[in-house]
N, C-alpha and C. Protein backbone atom coordinates (compact mmCIF):
# COMPACT_ATOMS: atom_id res chain seq x y z
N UNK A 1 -97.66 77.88 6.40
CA UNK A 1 -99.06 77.88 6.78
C UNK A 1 -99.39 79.20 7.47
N UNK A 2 -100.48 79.67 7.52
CA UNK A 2 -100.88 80.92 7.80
C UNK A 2 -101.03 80.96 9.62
N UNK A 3 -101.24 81.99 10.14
CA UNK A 3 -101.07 81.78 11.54
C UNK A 3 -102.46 81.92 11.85
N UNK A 4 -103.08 81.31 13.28
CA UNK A 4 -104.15 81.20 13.53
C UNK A 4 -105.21 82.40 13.15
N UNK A 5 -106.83 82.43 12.58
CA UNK A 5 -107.39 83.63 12.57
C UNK A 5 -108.01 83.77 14.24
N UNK A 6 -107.88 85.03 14.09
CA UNK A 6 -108.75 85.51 14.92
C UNK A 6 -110.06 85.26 15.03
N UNK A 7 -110.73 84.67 15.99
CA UNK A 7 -112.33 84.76 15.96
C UNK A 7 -112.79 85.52 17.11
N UNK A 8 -114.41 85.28 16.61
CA UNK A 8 -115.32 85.75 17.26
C UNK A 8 -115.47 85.14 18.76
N UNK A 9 -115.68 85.98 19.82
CA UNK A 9 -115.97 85.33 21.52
C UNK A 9 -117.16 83.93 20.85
N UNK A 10 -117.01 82.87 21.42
CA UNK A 10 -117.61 81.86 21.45
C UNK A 10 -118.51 81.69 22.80
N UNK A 11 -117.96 82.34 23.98
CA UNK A 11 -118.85 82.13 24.71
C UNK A 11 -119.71 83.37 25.29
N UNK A 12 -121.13 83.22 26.01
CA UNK A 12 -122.06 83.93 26.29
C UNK A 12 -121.50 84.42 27.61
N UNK A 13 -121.85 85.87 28.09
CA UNK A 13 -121.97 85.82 29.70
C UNK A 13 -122.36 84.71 30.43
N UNK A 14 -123.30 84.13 30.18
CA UNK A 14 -124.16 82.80 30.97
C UNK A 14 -122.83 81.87 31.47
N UNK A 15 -122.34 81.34 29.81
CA UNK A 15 -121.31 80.64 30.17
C UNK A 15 -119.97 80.98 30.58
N UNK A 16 -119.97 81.84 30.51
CA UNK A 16 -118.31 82.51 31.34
C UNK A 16 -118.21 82.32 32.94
N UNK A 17 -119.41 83.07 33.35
CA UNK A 17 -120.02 82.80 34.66
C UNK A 17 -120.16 81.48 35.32
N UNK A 18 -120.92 80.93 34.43
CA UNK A 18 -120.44 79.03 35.16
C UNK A 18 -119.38 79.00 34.81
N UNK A 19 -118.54 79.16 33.99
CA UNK A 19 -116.86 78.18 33.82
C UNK A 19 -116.32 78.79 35.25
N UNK A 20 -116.32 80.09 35.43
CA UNK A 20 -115.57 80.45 36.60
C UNK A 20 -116.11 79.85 37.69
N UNK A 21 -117.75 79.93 38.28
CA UNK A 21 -118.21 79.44 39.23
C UNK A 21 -117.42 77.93 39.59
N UNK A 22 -117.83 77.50 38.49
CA UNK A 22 -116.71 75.78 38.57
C UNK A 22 -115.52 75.68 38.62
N UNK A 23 -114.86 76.09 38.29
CA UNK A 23 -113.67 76.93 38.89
C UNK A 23 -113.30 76.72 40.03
N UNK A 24 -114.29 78.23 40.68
CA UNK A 24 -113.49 78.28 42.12
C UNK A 24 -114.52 77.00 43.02
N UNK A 25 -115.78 76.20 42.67
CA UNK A 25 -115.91 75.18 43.22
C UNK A 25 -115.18 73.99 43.08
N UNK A 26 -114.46 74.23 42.42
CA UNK A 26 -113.70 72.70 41.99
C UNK A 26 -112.62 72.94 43.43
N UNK A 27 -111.87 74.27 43.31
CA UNK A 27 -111.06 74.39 44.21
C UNK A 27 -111.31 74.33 45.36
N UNK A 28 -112.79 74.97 45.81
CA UNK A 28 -112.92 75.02 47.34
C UNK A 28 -112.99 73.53 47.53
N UNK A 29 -113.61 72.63 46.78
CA UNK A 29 -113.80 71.41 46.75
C UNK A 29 -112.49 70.39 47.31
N UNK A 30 -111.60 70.60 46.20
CA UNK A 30 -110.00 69.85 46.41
C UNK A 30 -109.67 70.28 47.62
N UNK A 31 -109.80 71.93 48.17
CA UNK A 31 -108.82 72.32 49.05
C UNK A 31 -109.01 71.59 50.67
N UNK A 32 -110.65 71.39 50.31
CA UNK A 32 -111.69 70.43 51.65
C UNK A 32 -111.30 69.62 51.45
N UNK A 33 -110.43 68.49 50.38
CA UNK A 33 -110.15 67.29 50.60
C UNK A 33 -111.15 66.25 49.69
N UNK A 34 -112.12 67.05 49.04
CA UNK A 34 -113.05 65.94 47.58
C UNK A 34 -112.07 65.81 46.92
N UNK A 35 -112.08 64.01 46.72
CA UNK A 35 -111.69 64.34 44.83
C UNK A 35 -112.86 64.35 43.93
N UNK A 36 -113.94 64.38 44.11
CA UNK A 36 -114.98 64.85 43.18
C UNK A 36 -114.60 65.71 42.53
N UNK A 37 -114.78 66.39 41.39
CA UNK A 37 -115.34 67.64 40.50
C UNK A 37 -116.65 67.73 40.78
N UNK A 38 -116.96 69.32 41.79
CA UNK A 38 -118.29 69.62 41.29
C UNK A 38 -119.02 69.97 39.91
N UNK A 39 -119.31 69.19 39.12
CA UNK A 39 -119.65 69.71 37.88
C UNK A 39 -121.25 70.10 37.51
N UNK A 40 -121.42 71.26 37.15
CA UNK A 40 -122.79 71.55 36.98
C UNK A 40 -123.46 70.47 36.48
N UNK A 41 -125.18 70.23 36.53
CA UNK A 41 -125.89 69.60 35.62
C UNK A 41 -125.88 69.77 34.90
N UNK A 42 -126.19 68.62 33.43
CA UNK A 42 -125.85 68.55 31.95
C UNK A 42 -127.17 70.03 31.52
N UNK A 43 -128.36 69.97 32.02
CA UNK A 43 -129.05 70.56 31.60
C UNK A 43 -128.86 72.14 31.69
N UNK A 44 -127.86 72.27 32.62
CA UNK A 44 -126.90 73.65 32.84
C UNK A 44 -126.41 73.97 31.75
N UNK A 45 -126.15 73.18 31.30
CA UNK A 45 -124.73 73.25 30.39
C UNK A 45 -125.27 73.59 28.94
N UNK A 46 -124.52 74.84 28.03
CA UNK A 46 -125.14 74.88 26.33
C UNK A 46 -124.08 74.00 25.98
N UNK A 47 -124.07 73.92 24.53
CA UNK A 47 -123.42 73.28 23.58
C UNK A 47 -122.08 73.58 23.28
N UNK A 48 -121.92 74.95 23.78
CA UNK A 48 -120.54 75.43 23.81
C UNK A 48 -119.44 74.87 25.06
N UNK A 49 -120.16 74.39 26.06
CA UNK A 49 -119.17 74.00 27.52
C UNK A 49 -118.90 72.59 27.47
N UNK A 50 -120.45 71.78 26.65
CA UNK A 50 -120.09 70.24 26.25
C UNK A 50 -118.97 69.65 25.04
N UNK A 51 -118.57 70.96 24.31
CA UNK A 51 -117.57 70.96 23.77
C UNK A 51 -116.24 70.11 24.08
N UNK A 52 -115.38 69.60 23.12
CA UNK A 52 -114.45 69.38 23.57
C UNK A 52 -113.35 70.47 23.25
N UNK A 53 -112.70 70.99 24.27
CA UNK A 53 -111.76 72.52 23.58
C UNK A 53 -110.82 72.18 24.72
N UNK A 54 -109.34 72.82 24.26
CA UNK A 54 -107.83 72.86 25.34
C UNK A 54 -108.17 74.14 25.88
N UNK A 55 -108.01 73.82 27.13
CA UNK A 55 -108.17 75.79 28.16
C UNK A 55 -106.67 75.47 28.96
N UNK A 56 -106.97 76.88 29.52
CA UNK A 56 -105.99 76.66 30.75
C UNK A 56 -106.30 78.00 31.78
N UNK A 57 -106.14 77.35 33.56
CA UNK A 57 -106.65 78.31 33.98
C UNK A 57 -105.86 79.12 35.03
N UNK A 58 -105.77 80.14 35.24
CA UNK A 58 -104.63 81.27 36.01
C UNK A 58 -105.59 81.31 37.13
N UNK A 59 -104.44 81.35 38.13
CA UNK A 59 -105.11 81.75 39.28
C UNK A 59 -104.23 83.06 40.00
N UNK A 60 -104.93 84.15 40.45
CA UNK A 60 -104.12 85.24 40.88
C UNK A 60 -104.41 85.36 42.60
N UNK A 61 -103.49 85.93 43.28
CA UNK A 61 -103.55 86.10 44.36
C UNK A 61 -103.27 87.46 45.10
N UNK A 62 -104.07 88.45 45.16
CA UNK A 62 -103.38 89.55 45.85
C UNK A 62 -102.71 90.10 44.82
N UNK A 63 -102.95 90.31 43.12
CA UNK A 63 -102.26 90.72 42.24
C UNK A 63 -100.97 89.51 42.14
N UNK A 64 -100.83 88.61 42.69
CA UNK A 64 -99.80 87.89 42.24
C UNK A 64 -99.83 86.33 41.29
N UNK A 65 -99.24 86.06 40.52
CA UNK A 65 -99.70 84.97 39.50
C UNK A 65 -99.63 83.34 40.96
N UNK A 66 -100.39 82.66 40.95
CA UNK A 66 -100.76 81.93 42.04
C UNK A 66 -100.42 80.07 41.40
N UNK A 67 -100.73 80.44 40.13
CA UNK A 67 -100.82 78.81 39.40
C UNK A 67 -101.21 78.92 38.25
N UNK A 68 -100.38 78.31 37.41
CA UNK A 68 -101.48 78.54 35.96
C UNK A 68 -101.11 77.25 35.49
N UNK A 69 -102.19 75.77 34.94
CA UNK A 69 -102.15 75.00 34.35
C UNK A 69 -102.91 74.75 33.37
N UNK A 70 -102.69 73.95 32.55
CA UNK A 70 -103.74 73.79 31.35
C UNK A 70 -103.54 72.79 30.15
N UNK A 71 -104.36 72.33 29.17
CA UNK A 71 -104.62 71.27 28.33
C UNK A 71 -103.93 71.64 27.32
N UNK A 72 -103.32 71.68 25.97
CA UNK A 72 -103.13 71.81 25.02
C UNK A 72 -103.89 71.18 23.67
N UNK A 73 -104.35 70.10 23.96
CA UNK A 73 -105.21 68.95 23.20
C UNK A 73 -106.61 69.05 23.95
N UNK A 74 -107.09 69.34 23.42
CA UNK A 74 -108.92 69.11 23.33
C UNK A 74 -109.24 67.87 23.49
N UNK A 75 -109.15 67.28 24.87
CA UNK A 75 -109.53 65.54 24.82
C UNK A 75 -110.68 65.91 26.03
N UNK A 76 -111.08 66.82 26.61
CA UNK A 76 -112.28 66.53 27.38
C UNK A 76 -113.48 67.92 27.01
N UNK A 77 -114.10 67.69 27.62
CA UNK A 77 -115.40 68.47 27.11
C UNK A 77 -115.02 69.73 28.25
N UNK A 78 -115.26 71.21 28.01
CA UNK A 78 -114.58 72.48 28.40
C UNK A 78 -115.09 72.32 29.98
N UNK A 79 -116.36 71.95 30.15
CA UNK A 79 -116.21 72.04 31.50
C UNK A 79 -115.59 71.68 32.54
N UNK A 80 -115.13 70.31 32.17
CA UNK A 80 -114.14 69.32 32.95
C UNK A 80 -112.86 69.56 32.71
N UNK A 81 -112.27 70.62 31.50
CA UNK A 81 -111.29 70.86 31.63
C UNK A 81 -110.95 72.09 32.36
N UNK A 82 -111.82 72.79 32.55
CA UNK A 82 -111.61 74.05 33.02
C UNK A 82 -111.88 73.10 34.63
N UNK A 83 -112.93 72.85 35.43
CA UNK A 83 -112.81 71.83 36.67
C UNK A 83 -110.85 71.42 36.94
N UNK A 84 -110.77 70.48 35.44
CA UNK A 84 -109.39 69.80 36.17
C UNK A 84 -108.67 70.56 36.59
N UNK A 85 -107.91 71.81 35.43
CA UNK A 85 -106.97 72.74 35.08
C UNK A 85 -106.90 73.43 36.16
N UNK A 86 -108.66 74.20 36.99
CA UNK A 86 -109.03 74.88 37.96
C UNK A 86 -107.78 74.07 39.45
N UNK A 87 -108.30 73.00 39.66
CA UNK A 87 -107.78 72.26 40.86
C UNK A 87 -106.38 71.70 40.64
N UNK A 88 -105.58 71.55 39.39
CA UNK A 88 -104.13 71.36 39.28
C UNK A 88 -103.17 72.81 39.31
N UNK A 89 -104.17 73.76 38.86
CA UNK A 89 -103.18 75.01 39.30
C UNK A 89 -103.46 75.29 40.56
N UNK A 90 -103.86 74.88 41.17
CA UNK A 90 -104.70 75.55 42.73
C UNK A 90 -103.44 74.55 43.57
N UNK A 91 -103.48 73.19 42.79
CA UNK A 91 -102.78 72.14 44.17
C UNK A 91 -101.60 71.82 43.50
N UNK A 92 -100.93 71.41 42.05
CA UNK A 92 -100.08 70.97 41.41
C UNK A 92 -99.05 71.34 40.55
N UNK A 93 -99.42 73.10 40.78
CA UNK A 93 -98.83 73.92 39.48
C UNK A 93 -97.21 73.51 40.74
N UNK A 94 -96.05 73.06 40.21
CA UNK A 94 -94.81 73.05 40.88
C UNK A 94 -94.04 74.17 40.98
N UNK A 95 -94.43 75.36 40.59
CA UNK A 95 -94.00 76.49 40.97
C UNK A 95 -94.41 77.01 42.31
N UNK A 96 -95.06 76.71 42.82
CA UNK A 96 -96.23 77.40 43.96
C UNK A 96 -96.28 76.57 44.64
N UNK A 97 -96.26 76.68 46.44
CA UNK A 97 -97.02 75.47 47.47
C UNK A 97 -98.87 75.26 47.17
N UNK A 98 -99.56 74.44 47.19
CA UNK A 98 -100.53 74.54 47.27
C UNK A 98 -101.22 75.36 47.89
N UNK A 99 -102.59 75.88 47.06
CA UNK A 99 -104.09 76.98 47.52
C UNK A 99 -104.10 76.43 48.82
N UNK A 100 -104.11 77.30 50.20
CA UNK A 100 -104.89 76.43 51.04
C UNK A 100 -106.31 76.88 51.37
N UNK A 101 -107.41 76.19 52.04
CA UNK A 101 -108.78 76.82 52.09
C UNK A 101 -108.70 77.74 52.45
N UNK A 102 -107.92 78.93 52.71
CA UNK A 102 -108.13 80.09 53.51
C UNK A 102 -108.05 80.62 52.35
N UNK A 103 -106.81 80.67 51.41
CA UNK A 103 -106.79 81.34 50.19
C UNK A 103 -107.87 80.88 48.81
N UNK A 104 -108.87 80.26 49.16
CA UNK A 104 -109.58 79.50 47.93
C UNK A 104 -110.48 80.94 47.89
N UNK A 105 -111.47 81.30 48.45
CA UNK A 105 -111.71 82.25 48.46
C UNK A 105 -111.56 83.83 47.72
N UNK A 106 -110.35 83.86 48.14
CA UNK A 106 -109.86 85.46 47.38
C UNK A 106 -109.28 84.95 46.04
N UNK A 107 -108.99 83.86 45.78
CA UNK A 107 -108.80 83.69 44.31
C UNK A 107 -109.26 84.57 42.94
N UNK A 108 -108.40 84.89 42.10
CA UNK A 108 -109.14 85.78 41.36
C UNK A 108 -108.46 84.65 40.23
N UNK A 109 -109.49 83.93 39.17
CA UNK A 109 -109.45 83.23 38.27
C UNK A 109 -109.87 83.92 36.75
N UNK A 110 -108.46 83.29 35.97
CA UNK A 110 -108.83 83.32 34.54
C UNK A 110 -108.68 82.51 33.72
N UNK A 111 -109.72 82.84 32.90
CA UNK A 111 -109.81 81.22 32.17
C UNK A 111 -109.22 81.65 30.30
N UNK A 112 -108.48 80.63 29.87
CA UNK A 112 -107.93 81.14 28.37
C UNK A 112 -108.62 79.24 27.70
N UNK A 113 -109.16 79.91 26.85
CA UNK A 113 -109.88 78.91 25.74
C UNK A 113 -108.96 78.69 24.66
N UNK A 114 -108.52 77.86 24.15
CA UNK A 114 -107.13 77.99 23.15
C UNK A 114 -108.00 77.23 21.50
N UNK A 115 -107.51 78.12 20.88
CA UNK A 115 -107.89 77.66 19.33
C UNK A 115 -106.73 75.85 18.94
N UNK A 116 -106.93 75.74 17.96
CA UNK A 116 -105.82 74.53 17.77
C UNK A 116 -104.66 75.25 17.38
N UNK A 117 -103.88 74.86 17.34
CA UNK A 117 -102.17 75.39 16.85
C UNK A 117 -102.14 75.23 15.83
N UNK A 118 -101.39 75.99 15.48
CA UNK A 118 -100.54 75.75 13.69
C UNK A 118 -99.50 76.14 13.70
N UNK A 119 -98.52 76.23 12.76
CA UNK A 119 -97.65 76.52 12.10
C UNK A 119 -97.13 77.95 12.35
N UNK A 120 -96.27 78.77 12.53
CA UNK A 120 -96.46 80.07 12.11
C UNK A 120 -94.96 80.73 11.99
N UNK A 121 -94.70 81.41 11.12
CA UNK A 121 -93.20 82.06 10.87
C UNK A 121 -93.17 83.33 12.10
N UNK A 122 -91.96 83.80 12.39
CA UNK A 122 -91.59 84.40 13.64
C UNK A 122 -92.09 85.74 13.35
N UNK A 123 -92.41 86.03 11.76
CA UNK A 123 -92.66 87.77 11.42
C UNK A 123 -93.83 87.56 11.18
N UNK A 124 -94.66 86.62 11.40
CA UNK A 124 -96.59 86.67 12.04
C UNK A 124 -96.80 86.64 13.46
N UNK A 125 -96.03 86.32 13.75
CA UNK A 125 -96.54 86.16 15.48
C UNK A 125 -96.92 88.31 15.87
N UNK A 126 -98.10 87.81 16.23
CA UNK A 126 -98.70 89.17 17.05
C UNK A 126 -98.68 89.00 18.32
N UNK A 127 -98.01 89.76 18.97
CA UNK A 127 -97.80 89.74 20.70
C UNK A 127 -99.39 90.23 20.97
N UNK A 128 -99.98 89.50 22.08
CA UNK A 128 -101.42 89.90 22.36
C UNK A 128 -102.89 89.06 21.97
N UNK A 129 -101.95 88.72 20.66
CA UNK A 129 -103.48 87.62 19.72
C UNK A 129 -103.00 86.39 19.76
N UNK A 130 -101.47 86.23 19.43
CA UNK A 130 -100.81 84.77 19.42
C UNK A 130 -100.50 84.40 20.68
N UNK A 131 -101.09 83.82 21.13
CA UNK A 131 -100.07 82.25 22.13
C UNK A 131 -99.18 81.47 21.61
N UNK A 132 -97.46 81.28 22.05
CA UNK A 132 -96.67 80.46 21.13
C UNK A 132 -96.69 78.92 21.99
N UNK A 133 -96.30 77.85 20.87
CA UNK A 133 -95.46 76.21 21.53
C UNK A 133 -94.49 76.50 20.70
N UNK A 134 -92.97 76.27 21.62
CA UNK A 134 -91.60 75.64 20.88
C UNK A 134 -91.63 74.53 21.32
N UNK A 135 -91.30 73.59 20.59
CA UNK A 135 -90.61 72.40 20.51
C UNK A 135 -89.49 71.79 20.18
N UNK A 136 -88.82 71.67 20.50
CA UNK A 136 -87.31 70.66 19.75
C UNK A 136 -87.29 69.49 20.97
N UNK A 137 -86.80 68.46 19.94
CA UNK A 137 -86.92 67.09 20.52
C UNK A 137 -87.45 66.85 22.15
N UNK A 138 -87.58 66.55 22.89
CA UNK A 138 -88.50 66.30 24.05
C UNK A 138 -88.49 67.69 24.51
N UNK A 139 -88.53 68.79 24.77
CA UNK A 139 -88.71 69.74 25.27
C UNK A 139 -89.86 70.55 24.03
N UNK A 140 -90.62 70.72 25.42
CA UNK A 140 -91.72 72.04 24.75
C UNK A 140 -92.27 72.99 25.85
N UNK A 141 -92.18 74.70 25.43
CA UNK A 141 -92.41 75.64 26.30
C UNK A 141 -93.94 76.52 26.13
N UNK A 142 -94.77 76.48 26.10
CA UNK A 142 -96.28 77.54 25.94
C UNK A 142 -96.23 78.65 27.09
N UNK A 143 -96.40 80.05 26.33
CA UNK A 143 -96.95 80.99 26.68
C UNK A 143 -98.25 81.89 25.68
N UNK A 144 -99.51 81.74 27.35
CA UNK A 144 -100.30 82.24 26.44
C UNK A 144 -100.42 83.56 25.29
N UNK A 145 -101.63 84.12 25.25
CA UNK A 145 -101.30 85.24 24.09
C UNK A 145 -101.32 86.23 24.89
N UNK A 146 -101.69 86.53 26.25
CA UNK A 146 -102.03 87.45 27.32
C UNK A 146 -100.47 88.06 27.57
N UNK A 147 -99.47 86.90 27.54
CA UNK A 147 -98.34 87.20 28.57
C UNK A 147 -97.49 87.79 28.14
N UNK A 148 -97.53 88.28 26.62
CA UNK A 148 -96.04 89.37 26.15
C UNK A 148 -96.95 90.82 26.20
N UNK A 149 -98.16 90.71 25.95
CA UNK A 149 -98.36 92.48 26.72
C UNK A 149 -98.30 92.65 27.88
N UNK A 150 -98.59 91.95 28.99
CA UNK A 150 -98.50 91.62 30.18
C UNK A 150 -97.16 92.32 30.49
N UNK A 151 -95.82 91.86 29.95
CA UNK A 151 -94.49 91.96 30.23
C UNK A 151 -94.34 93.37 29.04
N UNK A 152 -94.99 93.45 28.38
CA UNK A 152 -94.17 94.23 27.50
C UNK A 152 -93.56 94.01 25.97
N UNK A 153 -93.54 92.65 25.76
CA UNK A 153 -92.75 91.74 24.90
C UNK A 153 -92.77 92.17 23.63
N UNK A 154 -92.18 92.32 22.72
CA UNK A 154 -92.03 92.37 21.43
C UNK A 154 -91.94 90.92 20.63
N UNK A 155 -92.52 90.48 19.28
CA UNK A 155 -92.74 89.64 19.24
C UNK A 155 -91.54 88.38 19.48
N UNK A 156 -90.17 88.76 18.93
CA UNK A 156 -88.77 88.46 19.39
C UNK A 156 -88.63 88.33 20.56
N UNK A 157 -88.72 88.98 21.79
CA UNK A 157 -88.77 88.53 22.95
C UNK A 157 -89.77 87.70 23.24
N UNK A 158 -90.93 87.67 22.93
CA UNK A 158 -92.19 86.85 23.07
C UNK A 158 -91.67 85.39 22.98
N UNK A 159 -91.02 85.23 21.54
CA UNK A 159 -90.43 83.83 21.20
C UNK A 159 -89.83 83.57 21.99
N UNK A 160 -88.46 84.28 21.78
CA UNK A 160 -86.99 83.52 22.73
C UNK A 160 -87.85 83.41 24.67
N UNK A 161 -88.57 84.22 24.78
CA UNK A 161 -89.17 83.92 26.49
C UNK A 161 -89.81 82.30 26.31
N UNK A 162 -90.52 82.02 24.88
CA UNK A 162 -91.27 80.60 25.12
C UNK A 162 -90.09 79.69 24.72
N UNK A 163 -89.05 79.89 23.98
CA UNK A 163 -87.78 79.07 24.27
C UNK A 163 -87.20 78.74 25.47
N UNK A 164 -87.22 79.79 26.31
CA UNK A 164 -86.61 79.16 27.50
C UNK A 164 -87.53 78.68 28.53
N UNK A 165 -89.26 79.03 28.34
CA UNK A 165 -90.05 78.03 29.32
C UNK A 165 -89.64 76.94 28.71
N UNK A 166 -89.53 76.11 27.82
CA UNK A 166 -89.34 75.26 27.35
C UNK A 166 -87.90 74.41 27.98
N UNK A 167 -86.97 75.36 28.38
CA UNK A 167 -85.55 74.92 28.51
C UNK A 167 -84.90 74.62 27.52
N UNK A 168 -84.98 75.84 26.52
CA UNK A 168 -84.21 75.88 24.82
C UNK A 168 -83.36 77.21 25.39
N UNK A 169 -82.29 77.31 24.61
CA UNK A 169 -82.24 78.76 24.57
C UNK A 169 -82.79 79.59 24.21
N UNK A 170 -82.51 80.85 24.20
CA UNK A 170 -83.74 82.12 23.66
C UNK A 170 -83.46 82.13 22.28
N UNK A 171 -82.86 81.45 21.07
CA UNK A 171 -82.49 81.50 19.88
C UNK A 171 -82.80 80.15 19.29
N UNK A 172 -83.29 79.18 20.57
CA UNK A 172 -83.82 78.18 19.60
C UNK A 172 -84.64 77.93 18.70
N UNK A 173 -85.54 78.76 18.24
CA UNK A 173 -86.07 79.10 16.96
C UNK A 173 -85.67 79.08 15.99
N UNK A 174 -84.25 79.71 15.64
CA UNK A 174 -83.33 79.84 14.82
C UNK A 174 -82.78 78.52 14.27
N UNK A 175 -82.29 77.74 15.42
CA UNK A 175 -82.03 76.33 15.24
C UNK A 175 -82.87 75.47 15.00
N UNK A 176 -84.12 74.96 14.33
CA UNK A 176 -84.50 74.04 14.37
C UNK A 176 -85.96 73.54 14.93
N UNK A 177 -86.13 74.48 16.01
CA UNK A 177 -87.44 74.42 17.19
C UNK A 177 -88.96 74.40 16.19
N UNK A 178 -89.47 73.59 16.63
CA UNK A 178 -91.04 73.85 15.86
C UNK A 178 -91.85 75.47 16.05
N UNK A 179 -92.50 76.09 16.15
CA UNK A 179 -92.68 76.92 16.56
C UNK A 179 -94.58 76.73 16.11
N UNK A 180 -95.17 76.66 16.88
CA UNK A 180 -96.71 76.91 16.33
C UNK A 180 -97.49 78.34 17.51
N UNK A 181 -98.66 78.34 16.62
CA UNK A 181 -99.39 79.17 16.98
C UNK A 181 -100.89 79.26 17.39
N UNK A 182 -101.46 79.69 18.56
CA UNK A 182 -102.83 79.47 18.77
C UNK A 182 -103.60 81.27 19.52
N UNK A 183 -104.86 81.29 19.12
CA UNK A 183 -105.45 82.35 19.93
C UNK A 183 -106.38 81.73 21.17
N UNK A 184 -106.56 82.86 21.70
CA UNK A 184 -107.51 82.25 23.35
C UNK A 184 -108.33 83.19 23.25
N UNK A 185 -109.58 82.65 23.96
CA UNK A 185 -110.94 83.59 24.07
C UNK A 185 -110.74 83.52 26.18
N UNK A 186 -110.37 84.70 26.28
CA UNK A 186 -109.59 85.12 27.81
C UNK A 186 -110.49 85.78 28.66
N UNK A 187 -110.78 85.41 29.71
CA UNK A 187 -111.87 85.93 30.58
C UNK A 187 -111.64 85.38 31.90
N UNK A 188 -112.18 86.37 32.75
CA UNK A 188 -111.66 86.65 34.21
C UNK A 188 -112.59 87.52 34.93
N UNK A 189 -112.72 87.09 36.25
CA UNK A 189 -113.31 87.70 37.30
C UNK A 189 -113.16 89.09 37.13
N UNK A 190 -114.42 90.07 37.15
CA UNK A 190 -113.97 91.20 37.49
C UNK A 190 -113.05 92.03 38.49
C-alpha cells in the first residue's frame, strides 16, 4: 500500500489559535484543580474543530520536551481531543512529574493533527513528513513526523528509534513488526 499523501494545512489561523488557547486553558484549568474542560462555544467552533481527527499535544518548557500525549484513533471531535491530550500531557505523561500552576503559564504548546495510518515499506518512510506505529504482538511504539529531523534521524534510525519506544528492538521491523504510516498538520506557539 502506498504511504500516506501529503496534504494541504486543513486548518485556518482562526483555528490554530483556539486549539492552542484551549490548550493552555484546559491546563491552567486541571492545574487549579477543575475537572471540567474549558471548551469554547459550539458557535466558536468551524467545521474543521467539530471534526472527529487523532492529535497529540507537546508541551515544552524552557526549551525542554515537558509531556507529549495523544489519540491515535479519531473517536472525539478535535477540540476535545486536543482539551484532553492538552491536560494528560500537562498531568499524566509518566515520564515527567506533573505541570504545576506556576509552570502552566510559560508553557510553550504544540499541537500535531495526525492523518489515518497505513501501511508503508521502510524505503518510503520520509523522515519529516512520516510519523511511524510499530507493532508486534501487544507492544506498539509512535513517533511523530517532527521527531527524526528534530534528532537528525535517517529514515533507518527513524524506524529502529520507534522500535524501541515501543520496547522492540531496533531491528524489529525486520522480524515481523507491523509498521504503518501517518502525516501531521504541526503547529505551535510562536
Amino acid at each position: 500500500m502506498s504511504p500516506p499523501a501529503e496534504s494541504a494545512p486543513v486548518y485556518s489561523a482562526e483555528d490554530r489559535a483556539l486549539l492552542l488557547r484551549t490548550a493552555h486553558r484546559a491546563i491552567a484549568a486541571a492545574c487549579a484543580g477543575s475537572a471540567a474542560l474549558p471548551l469554547p462555544e459550539a458557535g466558536e467552533l468551524s467545521p474543521a474543530l467539530t471534526a472527529r481527527r487523532a492529535a497529540f499535544t507537546t508541551l515544552h518548557l524552557d526549551g525542554l520536551l515537558r509531556g507529549c500525549v495523544g489519540y491515535v484513533l479519531a473517536a472525539k471531535p478535535l477540540i476535545e481531543t486536543v482539551a484532553e491530550t492538552a491536560v494528560s500531557a500537562a498531568l499524566h505523561d509518566p515520564r515527567f512529574p506533573a505541570v504545576t500552576a506556576a509552570e502552566a503559564p510559560r508553557l510553550k504548546i504544540e499541537i500535531s493533527v495526525l492523518s489515518p495510518s497505513q501501511p508503508i515499506r521502510p524505503h518510503e518512510i520520509v523522515p519529516g513528513r512520516h510519523g511511524l506505529i510499530v507493532s508486534m504482538g501487544t507492544r506498539r511504539g509512535l513517533l511523530l513526523p517532527q521527531v527524526a529531523p528534530e534528532h537528525g534521524w535517517d529514515a533507518l534510525t527513524f524506524l529502529a528509534q520507534t522500535c524501541a519506544k515501543a520496547g522492540l528492538p531496533p531491528d524489529a521491523w525486520q522480524q515481523g513488526a507491523t509498521i504503518e504510516a501517518f502525516t501531521a498538520e504541526v503547529f505551535a506557539e510562536e
